[in-house]
N, C-alpha and C. Protein backbone atom coordinates (compact mmCIF):
# COMPACT_ATOMS: atom_id res chain seq x y z
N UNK A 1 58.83 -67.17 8.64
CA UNK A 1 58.53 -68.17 7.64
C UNK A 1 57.78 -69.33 8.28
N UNK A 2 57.21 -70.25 7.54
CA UNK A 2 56.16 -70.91 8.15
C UNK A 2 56.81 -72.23 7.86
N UNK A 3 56.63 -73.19 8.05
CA UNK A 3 56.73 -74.88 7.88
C UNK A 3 56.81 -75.10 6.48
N UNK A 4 56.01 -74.46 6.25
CA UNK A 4 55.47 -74.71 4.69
C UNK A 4 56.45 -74.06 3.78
N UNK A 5 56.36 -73.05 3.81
CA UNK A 5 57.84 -72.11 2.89
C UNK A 5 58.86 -72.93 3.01
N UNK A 6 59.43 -73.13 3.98
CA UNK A 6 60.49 -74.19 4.40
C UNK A 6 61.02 -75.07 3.64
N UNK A 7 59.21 -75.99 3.53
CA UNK A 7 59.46 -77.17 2.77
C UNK A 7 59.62 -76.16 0.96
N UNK A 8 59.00 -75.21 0.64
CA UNK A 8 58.79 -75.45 -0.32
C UNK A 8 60.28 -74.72 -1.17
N UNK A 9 61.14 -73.85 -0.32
CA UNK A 9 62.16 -73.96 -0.46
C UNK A 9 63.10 -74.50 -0.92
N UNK A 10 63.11 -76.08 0.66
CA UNK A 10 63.81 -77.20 0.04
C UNK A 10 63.20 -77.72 -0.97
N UNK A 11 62.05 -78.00 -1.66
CA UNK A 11 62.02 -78.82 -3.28
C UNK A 11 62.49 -78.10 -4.09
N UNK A 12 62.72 -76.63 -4.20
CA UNK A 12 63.45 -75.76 -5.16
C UNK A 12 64.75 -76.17 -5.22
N UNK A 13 65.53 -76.14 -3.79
CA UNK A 13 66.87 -76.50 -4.08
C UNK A 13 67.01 -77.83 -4.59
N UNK A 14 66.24 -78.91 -4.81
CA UNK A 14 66.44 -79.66 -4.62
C UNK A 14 65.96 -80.14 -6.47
N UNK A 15 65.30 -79.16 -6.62
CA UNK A 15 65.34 -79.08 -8.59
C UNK A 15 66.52 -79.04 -8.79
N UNK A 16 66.79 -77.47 -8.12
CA UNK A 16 67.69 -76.80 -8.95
C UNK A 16 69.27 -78.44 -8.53
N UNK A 17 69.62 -78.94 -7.73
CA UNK A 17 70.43 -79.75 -7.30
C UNK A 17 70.72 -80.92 -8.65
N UNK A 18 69.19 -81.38 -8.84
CA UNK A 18 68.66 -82.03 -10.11
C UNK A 18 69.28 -81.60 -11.53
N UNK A 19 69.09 -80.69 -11.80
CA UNK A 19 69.28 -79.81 -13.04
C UNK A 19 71.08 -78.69 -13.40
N UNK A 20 71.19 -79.17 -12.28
CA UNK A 20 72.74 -78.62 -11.84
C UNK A 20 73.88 -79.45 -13.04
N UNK A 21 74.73 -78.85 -13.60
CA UNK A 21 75.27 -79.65 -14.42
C UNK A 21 76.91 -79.73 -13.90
N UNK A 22 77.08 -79.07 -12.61
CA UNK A 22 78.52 -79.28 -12.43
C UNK A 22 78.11 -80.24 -11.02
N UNK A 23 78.94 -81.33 -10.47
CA UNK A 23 78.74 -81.57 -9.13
C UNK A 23 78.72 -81.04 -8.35
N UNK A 24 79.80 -80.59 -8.08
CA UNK A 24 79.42 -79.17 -6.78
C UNK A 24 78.94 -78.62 -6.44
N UNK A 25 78.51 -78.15 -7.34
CA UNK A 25 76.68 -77.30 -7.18
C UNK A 25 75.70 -77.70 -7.01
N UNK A 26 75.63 -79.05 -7.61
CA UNK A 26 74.38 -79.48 -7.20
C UNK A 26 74.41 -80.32 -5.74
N UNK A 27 75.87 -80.33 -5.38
CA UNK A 27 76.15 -81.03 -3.84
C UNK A 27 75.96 -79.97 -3.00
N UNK A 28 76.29 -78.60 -3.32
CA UNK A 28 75.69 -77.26 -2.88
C UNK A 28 74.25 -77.44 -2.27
N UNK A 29 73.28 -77.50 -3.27
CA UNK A 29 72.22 -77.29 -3.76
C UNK A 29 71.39 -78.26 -2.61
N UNK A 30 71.79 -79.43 -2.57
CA UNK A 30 71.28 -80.58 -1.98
C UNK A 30 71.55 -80.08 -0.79
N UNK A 31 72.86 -79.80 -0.13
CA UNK A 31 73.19 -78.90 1.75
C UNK A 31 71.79 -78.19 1.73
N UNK A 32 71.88 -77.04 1.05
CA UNK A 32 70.61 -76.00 1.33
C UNK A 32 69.00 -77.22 1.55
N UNK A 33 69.31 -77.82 0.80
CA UNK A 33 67.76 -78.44 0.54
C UNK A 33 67.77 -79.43 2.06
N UNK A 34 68.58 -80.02 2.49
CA UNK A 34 68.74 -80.63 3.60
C UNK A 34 68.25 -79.42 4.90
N UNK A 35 69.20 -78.47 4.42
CA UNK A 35 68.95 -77.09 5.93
C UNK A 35 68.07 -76.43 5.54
N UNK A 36 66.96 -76.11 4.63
CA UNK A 36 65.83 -76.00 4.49
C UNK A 36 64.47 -76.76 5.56
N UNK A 37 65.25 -78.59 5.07
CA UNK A 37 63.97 -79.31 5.79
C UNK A 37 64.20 -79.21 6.86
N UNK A 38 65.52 -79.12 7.71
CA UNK A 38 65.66 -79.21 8.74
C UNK A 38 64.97 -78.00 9.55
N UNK A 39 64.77 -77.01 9.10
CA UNK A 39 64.24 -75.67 9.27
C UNK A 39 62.87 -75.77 9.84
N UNK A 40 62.25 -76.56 8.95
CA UNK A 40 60.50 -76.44 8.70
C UNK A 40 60.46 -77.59 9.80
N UNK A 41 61.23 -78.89 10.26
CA UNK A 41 60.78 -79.37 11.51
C UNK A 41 60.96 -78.47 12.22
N UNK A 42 61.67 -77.64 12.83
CA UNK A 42 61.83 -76.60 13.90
C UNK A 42 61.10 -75.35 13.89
N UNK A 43 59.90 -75.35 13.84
CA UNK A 43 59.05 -74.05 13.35
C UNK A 43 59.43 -73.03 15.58
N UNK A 44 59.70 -73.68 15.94
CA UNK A 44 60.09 -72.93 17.13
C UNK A 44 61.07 -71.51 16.75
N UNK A 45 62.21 -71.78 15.72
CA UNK A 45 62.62 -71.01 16.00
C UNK A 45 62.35 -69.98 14.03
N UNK A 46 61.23 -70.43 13.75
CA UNK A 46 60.80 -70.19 12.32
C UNK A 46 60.30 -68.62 13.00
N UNK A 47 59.13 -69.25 13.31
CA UNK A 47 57.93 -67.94 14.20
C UNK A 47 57.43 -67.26 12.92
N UNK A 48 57.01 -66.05 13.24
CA UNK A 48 56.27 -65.03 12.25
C UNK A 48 56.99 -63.95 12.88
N UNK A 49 57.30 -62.88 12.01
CA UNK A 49 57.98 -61.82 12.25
C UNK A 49 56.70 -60.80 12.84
N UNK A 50 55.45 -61.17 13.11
CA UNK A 50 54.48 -59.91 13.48
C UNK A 50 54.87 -60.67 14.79
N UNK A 51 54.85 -62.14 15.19
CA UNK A 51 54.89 -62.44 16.92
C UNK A 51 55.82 -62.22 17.57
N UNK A 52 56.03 -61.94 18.45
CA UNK A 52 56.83 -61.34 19.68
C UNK A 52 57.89 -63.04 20.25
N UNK A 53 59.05 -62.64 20.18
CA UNK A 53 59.89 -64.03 20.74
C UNK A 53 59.64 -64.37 21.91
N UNK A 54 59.13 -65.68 22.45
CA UNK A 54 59.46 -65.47 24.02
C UNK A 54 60.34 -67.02 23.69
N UNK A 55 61.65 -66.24 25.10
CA UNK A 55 62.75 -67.08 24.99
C UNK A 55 62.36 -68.35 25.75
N UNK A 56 61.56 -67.73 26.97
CA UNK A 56 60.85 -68.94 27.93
C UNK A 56 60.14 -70.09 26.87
N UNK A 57 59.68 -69.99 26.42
CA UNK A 57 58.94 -71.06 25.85
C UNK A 57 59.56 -71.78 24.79
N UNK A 58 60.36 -70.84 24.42
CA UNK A 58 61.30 -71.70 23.33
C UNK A 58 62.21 -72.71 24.06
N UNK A 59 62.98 -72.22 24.92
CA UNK A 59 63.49 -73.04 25.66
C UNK A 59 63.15 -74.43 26.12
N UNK A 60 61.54 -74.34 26.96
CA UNK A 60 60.67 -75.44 27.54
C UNK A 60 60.19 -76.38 26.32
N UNK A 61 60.47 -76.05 25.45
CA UNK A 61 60.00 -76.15 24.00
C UNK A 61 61.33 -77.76 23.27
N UNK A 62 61.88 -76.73 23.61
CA UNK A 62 63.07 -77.44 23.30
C UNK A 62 63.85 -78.74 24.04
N UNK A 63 63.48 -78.04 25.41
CA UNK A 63 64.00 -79.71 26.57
C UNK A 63 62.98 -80.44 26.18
N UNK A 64 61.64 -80.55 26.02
CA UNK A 64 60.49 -81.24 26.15
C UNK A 64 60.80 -82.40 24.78
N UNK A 65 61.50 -82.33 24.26
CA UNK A 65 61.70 -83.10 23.33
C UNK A 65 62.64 -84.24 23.57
C-alpha cells in the first residue's frame, strides 16, 4: 500500500466515525482512522508487495530518525 491509500483509508474511517450513530463505533472508527495515518507516515514498513524487503535498510531507516 502506498502513503496515499493510507491516507485515503483514514478519511473513510473517519466518515464513517462521523456518521456512526452509536459512540462506540464511531470511537472504533476514529482508532482505525488514527492507525491508518499513522501507517502512511511510515511508508518503510508500507512497501509494495512486487519489492523485495530488505531488513538492512529498514532498520538504518529507522535509527536515522
Amino acid at each position: 500500500m502506498t502513503s496515499e491509500e493510507c491516507h485515503q483509508r483514514a478519511s473513510g474511517c473517519a466518515a464513517n466515525a462521523a456518521l456512526a450513530t452509536n459512540e462506540l463505533i464511531s470511537q472504533e472508527f476514529l482508532k482505525m482512522a488514527a492507525q491508518w495515518r499513522a501507517m502512511a507516515s511510515r511508508q518503510i514498513f508500507i512497501g509494495r508487495p512486487d519489492e523485495p524487503f530488505d531488513a538492512l535498510a529498514a532498520t538504518a531507516a529507522l535509527t536515522a530518525k
